[in-house]
Structures are given as C-alpha cells and as structure tokens.
C-alpha atoms as a PDB file:
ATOM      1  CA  UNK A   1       8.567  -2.720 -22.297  1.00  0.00           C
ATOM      2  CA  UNK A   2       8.309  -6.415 -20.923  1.00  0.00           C
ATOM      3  CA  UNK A   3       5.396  -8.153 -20.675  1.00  0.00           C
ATOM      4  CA  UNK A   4       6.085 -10.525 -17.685  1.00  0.00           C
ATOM      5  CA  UNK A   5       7.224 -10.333 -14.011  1.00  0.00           C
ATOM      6  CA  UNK A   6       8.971 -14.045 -14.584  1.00  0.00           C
ATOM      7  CA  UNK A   7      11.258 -14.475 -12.587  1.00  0.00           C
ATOM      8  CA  UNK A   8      11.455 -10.998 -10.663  1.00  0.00           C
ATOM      9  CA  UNK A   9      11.297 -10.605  -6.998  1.00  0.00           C
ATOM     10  CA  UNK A  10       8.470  -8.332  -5.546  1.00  0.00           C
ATOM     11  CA  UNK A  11       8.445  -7.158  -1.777  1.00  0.00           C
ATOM     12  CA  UNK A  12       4.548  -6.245  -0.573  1.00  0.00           C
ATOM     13  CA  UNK A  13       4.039  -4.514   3.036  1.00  0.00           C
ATOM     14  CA  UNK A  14       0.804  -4.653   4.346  1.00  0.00           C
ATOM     15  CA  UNK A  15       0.359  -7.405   1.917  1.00  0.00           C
ATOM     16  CA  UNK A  16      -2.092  -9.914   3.886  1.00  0.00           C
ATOM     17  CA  UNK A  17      -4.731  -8.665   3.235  1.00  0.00           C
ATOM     18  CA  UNK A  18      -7.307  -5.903   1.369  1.00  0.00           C
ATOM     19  CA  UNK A  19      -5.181  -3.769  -1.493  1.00  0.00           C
ATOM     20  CA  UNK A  20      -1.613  -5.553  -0.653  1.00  0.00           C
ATOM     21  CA  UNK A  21      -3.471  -9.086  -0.908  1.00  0.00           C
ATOM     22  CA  UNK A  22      -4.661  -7.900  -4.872  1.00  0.00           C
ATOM     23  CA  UNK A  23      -1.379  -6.567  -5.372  1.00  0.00           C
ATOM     24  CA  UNK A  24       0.789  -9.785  -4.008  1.00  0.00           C
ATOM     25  CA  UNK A  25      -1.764 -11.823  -6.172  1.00  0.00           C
ATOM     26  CA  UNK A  26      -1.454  -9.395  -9.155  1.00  0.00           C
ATOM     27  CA  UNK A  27       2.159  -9.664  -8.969  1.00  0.00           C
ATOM     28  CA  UNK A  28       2.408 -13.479  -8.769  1.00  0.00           C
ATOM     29  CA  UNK A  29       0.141 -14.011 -11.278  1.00  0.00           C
ATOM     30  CA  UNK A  30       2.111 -11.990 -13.509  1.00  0.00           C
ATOM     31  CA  UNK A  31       5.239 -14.212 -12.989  1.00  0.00           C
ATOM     32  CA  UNK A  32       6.544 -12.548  -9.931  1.00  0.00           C
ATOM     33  CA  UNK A  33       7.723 -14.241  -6.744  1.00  0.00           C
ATOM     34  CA  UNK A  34       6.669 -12.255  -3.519  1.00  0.00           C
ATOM     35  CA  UNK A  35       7.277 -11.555  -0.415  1.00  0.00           C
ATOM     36  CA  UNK A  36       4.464 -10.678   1.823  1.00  0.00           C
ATOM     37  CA  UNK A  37       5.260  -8.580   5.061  1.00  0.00           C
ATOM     38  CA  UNK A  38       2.980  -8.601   7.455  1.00  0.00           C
ATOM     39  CA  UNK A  39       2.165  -8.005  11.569  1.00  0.00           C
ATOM     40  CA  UNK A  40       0.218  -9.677  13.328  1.00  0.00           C
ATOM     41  CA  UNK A  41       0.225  -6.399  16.378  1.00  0.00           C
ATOM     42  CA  UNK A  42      -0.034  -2.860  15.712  1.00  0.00           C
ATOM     43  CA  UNK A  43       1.958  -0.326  18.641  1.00  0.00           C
ATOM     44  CA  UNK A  44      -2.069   1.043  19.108  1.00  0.00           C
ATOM     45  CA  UNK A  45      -5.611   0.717  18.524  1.00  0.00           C
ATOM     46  CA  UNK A  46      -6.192   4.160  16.852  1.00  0.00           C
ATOM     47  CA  UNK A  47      -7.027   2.808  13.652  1.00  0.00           C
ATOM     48  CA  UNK A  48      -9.443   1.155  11.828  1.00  0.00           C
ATOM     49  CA  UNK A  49      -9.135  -2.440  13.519  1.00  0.00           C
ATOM     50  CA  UNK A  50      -9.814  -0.609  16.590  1.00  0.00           C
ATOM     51  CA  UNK A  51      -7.897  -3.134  18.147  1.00  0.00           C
ATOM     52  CA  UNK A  52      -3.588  -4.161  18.194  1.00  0.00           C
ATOM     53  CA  UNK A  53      -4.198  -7.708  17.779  1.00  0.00           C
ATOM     54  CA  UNK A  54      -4.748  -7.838  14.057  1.00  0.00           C
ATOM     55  CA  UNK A  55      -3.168 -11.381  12.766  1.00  0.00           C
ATOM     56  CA  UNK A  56      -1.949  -9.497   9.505  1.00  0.00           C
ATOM     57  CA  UNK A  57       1.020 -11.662   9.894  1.00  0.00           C
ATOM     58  CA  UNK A  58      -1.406 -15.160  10.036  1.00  0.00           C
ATOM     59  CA  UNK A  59      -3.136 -13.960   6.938  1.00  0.00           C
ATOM     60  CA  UNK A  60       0.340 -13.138   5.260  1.00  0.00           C
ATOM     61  CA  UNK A  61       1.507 -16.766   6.254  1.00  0.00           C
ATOM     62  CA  UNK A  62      -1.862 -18.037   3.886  1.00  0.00           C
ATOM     63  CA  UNK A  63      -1.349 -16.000   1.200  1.00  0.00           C
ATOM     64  CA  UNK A  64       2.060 -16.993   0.950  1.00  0.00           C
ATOM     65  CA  UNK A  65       0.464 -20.693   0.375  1.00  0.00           C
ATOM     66  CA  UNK A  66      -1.714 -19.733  -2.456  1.00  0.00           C
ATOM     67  CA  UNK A  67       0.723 -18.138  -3.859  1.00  0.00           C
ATOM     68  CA  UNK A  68       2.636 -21.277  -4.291  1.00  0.00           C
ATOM     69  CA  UNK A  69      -0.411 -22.913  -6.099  1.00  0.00           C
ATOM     70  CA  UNK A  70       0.492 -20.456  -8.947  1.00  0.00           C
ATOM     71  CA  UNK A  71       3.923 -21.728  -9.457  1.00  0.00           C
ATOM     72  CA  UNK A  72       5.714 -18.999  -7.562  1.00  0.00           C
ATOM     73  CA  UNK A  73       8.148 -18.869  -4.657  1.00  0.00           C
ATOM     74  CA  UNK A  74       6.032 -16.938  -2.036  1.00  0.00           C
ATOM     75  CA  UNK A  75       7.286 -16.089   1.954  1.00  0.00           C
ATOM     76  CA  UNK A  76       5.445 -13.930   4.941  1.00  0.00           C
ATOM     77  CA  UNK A  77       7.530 -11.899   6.531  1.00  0.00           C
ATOM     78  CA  UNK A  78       6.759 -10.610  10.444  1.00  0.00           C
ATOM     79  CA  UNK A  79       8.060  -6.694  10.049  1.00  0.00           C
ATOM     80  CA  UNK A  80       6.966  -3.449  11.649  1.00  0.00           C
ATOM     81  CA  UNK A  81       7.724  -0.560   8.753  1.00  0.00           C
ATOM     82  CA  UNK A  82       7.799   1.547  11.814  1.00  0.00           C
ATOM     83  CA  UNK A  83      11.081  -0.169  13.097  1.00  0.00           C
ATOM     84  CA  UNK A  84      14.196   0.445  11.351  1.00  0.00           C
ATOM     85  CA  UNK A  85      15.982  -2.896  12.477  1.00  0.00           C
ATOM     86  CA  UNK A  86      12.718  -5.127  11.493  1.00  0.00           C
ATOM     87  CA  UNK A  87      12.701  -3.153   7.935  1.00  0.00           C
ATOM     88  CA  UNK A  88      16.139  -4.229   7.272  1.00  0.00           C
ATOM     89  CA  UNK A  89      15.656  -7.476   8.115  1.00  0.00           C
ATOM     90  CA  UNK A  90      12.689  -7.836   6.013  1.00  0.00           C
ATOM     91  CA  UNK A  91      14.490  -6.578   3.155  1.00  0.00           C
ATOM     92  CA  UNK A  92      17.763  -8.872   3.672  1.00  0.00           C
ATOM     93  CA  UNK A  93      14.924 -11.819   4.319  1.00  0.00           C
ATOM     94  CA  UNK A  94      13.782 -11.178   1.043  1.00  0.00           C
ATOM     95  CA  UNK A  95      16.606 -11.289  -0.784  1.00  0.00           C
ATOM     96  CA  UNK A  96      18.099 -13.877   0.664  1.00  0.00           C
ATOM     97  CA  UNK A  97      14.919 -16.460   0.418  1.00  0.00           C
ATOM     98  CA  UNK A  98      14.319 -15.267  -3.060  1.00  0.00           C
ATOM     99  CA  UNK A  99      16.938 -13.852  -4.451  1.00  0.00           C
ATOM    100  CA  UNK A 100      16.838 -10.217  -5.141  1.00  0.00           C
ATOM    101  CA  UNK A 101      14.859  -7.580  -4.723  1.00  0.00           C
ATOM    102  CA  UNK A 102      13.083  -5.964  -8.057  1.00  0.00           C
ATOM    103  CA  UNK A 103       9.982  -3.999  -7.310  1.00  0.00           C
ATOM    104  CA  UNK A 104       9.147  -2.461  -3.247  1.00  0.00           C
ATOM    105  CA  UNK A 105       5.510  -2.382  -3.139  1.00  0.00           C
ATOM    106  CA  UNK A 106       4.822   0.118   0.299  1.00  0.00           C
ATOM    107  CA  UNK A 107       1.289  -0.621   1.087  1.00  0.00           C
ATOM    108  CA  UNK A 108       1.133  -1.148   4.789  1.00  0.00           C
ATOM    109  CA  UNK A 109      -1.079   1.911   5.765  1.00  0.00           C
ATOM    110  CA  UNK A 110      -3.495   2.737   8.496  1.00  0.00           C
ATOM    111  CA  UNK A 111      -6.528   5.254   9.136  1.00  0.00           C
ATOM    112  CA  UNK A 112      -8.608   7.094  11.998  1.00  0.00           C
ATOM    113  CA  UNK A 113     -11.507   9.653  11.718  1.00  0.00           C
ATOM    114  CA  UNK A 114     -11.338  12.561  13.949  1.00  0.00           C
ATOM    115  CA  UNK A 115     -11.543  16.294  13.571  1.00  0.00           C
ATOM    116  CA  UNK A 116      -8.323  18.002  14.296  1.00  0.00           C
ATOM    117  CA  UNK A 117      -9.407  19.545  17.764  1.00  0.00           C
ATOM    118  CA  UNK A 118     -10.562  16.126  18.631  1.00  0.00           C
ATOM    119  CA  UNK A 119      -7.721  14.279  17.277  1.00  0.00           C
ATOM    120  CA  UNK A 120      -5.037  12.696  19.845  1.00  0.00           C
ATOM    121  CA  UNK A 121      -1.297  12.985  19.501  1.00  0.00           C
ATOM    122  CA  UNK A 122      -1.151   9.184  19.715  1.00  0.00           C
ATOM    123  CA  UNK A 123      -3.672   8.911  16.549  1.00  0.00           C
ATOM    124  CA  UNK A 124      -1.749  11.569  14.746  1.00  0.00           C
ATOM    125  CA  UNK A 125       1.486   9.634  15.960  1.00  0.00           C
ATOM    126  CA  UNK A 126       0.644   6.105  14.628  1.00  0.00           C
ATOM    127  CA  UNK A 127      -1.011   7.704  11.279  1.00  0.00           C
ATOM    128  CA  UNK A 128       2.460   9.751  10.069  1.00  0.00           C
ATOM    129  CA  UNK A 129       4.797   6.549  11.501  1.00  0.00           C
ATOM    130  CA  UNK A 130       2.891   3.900   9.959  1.00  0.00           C
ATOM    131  CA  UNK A 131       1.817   5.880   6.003  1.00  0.00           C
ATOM    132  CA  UNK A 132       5.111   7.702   6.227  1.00  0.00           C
ATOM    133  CA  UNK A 133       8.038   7.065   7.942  1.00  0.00           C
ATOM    134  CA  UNK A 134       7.726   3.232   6.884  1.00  0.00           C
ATOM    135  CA  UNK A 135       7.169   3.927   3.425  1.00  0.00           C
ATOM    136  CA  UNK A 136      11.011   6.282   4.239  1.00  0.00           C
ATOM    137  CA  UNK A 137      12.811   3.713   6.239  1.00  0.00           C
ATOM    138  CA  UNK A 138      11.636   0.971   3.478  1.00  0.00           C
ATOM    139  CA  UNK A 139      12.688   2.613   0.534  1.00  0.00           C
ATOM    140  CA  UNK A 140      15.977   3.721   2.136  1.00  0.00           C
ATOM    141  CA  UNK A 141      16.609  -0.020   2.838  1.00  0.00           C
ATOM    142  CA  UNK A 142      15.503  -1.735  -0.277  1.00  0.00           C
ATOM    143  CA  UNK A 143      17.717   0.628  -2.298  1.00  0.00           C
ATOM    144  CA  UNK A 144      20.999  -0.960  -1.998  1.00  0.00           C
ATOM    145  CA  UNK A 145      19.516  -4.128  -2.926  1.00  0.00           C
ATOM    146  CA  UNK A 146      17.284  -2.330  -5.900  1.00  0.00           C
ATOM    147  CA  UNK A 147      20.458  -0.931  -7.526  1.00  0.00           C
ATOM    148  CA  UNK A 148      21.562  -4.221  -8.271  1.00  0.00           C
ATOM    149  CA  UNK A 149      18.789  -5.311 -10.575  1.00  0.00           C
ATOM    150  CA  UNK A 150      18.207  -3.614 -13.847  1.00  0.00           C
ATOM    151  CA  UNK A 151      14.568  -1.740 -14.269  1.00  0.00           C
ATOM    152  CA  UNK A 152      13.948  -1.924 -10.499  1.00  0.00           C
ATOM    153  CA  UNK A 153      11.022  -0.119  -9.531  1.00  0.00           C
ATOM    154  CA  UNK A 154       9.129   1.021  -6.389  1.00  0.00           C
ATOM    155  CA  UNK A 155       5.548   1.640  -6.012  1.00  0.00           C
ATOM    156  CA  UNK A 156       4.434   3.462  -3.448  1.00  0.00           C
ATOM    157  CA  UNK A 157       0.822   3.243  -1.795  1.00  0.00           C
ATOM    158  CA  UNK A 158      -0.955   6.491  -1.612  1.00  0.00           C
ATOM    159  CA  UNK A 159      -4.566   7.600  -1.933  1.00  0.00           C
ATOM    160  CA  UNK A 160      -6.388   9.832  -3.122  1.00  0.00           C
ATOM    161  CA  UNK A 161      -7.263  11.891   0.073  1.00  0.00           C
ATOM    162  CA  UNK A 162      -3.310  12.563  -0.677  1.00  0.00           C
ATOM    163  CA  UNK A 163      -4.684  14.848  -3.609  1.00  0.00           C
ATOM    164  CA  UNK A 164      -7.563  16.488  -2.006  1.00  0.00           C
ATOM    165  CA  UNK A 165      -8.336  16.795   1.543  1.00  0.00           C
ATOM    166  CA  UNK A 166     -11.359  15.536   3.449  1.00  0.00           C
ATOM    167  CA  UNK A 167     -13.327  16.774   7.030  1.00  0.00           C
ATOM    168  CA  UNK A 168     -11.961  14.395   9.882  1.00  0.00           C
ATOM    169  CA  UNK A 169      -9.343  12.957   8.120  1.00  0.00           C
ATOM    170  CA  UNK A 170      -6.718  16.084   8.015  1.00  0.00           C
ATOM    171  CA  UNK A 171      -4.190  13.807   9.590  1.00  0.00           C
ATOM    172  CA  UNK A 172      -4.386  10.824   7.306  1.00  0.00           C
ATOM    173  CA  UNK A 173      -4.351  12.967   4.097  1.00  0.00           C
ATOM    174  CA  UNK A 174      -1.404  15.049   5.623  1.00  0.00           C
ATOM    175  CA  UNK A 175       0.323  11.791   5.180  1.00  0.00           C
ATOM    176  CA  UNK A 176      -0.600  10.330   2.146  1.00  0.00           C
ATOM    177  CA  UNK A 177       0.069  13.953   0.520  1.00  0.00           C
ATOM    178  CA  UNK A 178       3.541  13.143   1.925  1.00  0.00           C
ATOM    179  CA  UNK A 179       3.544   9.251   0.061  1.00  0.00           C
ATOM    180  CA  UNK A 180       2.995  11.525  -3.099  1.00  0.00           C
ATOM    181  CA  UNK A 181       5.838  13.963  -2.614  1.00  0.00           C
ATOM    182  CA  UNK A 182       7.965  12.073  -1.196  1.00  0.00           C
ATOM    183  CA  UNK A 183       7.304   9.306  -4.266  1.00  0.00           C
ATOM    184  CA  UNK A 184       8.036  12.029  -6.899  1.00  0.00           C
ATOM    185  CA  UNK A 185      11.494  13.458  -5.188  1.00  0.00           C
ATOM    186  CA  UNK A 186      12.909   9.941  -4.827  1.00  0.00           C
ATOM    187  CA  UNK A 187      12.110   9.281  -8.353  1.00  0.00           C
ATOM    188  CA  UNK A 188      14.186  12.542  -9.753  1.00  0.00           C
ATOM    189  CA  UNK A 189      16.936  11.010  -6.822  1.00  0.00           C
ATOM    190  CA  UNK A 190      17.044   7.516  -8.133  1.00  0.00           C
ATOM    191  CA  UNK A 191      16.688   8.091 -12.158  1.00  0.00           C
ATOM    192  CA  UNK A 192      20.390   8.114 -12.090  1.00  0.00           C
ATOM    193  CA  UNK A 193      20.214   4.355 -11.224  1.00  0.00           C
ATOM    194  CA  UNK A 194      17.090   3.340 -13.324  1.00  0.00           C
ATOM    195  CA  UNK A 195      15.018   3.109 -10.659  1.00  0.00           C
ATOM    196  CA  UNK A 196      11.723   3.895 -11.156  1.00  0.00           C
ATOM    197  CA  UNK A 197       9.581   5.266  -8.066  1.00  0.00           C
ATOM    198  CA  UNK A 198       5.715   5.757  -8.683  1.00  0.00           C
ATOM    199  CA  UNK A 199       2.793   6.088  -6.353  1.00  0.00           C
ATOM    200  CA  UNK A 200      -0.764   4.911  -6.592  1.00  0.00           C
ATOM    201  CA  UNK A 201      -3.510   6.864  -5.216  1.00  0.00           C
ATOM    202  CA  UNK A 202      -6.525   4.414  -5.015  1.00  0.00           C
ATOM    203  CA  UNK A 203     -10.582   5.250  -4.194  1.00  0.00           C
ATOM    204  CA  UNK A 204     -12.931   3.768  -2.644  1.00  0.00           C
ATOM    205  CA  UNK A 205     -12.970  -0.422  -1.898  1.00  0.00           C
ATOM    206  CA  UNK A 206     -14.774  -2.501   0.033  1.00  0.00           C
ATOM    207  CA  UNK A 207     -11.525  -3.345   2.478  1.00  0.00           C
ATOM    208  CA  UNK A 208     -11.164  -2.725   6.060  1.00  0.00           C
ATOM    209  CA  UNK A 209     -10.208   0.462   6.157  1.00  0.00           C
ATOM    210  CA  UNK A 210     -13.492   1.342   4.121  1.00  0.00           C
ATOM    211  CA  UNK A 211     -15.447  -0.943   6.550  1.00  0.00           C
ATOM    212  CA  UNK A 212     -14.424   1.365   9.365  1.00  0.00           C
ATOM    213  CA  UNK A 213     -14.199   5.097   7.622  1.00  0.00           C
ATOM    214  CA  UNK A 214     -18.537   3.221   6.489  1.00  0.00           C
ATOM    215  CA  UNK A 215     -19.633   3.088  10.147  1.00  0.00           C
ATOM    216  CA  UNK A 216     -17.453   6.481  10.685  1.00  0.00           C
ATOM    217  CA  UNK A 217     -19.428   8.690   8.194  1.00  0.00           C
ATOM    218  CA  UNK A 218     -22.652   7.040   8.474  1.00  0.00           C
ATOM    219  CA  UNK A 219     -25.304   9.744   8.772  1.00  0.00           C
ATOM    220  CA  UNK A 220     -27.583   9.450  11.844  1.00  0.00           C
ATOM    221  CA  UNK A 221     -30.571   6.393  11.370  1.00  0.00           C
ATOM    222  CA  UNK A 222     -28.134   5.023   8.079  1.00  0.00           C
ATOM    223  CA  UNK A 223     -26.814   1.484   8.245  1.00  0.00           C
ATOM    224  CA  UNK A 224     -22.841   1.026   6.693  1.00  0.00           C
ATOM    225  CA  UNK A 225     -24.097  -0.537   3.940  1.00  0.00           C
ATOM    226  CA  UNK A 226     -26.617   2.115   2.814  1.00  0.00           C
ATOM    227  CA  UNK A 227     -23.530   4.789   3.624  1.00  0.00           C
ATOM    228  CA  UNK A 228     -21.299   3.033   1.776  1.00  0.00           C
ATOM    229  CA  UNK A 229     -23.487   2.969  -1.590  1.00  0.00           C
ATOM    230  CA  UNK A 230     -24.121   7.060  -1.001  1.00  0.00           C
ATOM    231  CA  UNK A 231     -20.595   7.505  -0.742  1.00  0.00           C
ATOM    232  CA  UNK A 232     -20.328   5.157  -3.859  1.00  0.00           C
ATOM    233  CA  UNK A 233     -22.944   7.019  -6.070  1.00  0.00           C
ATOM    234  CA  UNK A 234     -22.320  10.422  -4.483  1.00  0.00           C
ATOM    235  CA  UNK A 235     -18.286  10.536  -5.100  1.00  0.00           C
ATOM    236  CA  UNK A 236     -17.454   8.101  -8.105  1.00  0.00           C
ATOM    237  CA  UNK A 237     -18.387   9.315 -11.683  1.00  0.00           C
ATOM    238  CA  UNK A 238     -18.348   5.582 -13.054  1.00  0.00           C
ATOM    239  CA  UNK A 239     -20.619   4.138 -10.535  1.00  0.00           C
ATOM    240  CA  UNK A 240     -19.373   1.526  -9.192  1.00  0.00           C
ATOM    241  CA  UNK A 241     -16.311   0.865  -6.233  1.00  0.00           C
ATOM    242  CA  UNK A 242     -12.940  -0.098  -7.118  1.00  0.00           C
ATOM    243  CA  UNK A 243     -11.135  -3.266  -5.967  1.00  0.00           C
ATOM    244  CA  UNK A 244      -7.704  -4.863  -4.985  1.00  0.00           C
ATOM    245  CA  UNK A 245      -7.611  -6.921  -8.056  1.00  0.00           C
ATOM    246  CA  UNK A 246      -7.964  -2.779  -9.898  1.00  0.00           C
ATOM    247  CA  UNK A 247      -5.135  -1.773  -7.793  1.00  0.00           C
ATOM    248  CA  UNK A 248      -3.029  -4.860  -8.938  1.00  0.00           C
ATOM    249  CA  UNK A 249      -3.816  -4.134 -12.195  1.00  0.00           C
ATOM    250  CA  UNK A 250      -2.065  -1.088 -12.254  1.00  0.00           C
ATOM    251  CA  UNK A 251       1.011  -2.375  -9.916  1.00  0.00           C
ATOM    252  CA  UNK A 252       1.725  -4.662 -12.388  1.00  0.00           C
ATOM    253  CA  UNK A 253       1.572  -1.570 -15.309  1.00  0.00           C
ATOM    254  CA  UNK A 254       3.892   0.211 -13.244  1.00  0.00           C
ATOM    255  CA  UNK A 255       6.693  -2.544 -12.618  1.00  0.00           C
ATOM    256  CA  UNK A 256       6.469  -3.129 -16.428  1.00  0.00           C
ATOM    257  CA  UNK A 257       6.557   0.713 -17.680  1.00  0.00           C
ATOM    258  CA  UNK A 258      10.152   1.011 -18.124  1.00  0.00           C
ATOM    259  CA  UNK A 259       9.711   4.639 -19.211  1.00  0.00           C
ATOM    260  CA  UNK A 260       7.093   5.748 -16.215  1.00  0.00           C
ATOM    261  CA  UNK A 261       8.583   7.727 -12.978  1.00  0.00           C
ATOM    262  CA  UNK A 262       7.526  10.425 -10.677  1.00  0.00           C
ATOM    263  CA  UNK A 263       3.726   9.924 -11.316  1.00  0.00           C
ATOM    264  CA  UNK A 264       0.643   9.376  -8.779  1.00  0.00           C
ATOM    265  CA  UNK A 265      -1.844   7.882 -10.406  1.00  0.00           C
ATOM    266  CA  UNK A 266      -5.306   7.390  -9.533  1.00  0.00           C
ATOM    267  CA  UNK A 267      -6.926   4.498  -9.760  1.00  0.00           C
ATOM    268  CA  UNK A 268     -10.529   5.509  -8.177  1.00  0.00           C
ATOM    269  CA  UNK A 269     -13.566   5.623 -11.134  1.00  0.00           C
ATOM    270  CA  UNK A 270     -12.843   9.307 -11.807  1.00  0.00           C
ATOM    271  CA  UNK A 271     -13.165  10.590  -8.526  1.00  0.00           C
ATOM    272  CA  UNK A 272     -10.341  12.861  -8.766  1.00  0.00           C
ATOM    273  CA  UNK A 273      -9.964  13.843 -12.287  1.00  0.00           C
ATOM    274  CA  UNK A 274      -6.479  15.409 -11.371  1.00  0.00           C
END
C-alpha cells in the first residue's frame, strides 16, 4: 500500500460543501488533484435547503481556489448526477483538465423528514434520483476512464440510516441501503479490473443536512441546538459528533487500501456497531 495521492486525480460530487468539502480537502492534502462537482439549483425544494437555489456550484468554484493554495490542480464542475448527459460531461471535464480519473468520490446526497403516509411522490422522487440513480449513472460513466489507471478506486457515500432504519426517514434510508448494495455488487463486478468500490456510511455532523433533520426532530419547547446534543449523547457511544475532516480521513484510507473492496464502513463514534 502507497502512502500518497501525488499525483492522482480524484472526482468529488456534492463536493462544495459539508462531507464532500472534508473529503476534496482530505484528498488534496494527501497529494491528490480534485475535481469538485457542484450545482448551484436543485430540480425541487424537498430537501433540507428547503429551497432550489442552493449556490453549491459558487461554493465549489472557492474551494477549487483553496485548493490551489495546497499545491494542487483543483476545478468546479456545474453537473446534475441526476442527468445522464451533465454526468458524462463532468467525467470527460475531469479528465481532460486533469488528466485522468483515479478515485470517484459519490457524495452529492440529499434528505427530507416525513412519515411514509405523509410523504409526497415528488420527495420520494428527488430522494432515490439524487442518493441513487446519480451515484448509478456516475459510476457507469467514470468506469471507462477508471479502467485505465492502475488501483482505481470508487468510494461511494452512504450513511448509516443505510444500515438501520429510522421513523420519518423510510425513504432516505431506502436509498442509502441501496448506496450499500449497490457499492458491494459493483465491487465483485469490477475486481476483474482492479477497481476497488467501497462505501462509507457516516453519523452524525454538524452539516446542513444535520442542521435541518435538528429543527426536524426537535421535541416540542427544545431549541436545535439542545436537540442536536440529545441526539449526540443519546445515539453516539463515544460522545462526541463526527466531522468532514473524519470522513476524509477515511476516503483517503480507502483510495490507498489496495487490498479493501466491497465494504461499508462506518465512520459514526460507534453508533452502529455493525
């Protein structure tokens, strides 16, 4: 096993901001260049923006600077995962502005709270297009570029509600249980070319999407802050939340572990001890 990225060529969706931000930064600092891919509209507002103006795109655009500052070759890349045509040209972008393609990070990902006789068939919609089908149609794109680049990898984006299910969130861990399967059958597919596929199923962080599911589950006279340290000491054995920079840590594990496939891990303070 290598112990540097330098001079490998890392693809992160959904990397502006929150988990993709710590794993673009993880990823640089380890010697990768990146590309960030990023929009700056979503097709609806059932998720946890609440809104379809969410500059994800401007925020790419910045990271892409800093990146820089670290040595690396860094671009932002405007791509709906939902959209087959945008997916490939994100993925011939890539490889044509840096190179190659070495390690697919599939982050972008979105969330909505709603029990199921509640829940609308645009939520469920926008949930299974955005945390699945764009983690299928980029995989299925980068691959022909993957295949030419020895110990290629993909790391999948998961969670762990896709290992254990929660109360107004059937439709969100429906999909992420999908990221996991689907993560371990494309491994066994692509072994034959040495390309690694792993998933990472991540806990609880102060991002966005945690800022939202806070005011969501907040019990009646709670603020989000006070709901967010129950769900802390309530659901985490160690304590304490995890973070982007945790999730990087283990993105960069994976695109080094020449000898790791097939696995989900979590990366969550022992939340899920399966």
């Amino acid at each position: 096993m290598t112990t540097t990225l330098n001079g490998k060529v890392a693809l992160v969706t959904g990397g502006g901001r929150g988990i993709g931000r710590g794993i673009a930064l993880a990823l640089a600092r380890a010697g990768a260049n990146v590309a960030i891919a990023e929009v700056d509209r979503i097709a609806s507002a059932a998720q946890q923006y609440g809104e379809q103006t969410i500059s994800g795109y401007q925020a790419a655009q910045a990271l892409a600077k800093e990146i820089e500052t670290l040595g690396r070759r860094a671009v932002a890349i405007e791509a709906d995962v939902t959209a087959a045509p945008q997916v490939e040209a994100m993925i011939a972008t890539t490889t044509r502005a840096l190179g190659g393609l070495d390690i697919l990070v599939c982050n972008a990902g979105v969330v909505s709270v709603s029990p199921v006789q509640a829940l609308s068939e645009e939520a469920f919609d926008l949930t299974m297009a955005v945390n699945v089908k764009g983690v299928f149609l980029c995989c299925k794109a980068a691959i022909p570029a993957l295949r030419q680049r020895p110990g290629a990898c993909i790391i999948n984006i998961a969670s762990v509600a896709g290992k254990n299910g929660a109360p107004g969130m059937a439709h969100y861990c429906a999909s992420k249980f999908a990221v996991v399967g689907f993560s371990n059958s494309l491994a066994k597919e692509l072994a034959r070319y040495g390309i690694r596929v792993n998933a990472i199923c991540p806990g609880i962080l102060p991002t966005q999407m945690w800022e939202y599911l806070g005011e969501a589950f907040k019990q009646p006279g709670e603020s989000k802050d006070a709901a967010w340290q129950r769900y802390v000491k309530s659901l985490i054995p160690l304590g304490r939340p995890q973070s982007p920079d945790d999730i990087g840590q283990l993105a960069v594990y994976l695109a080094l572990a020449d000898n790791v496939t097939g696995q989900a891990i979590n990366v969550d303070g022992g939340m899920e001890m399966h």
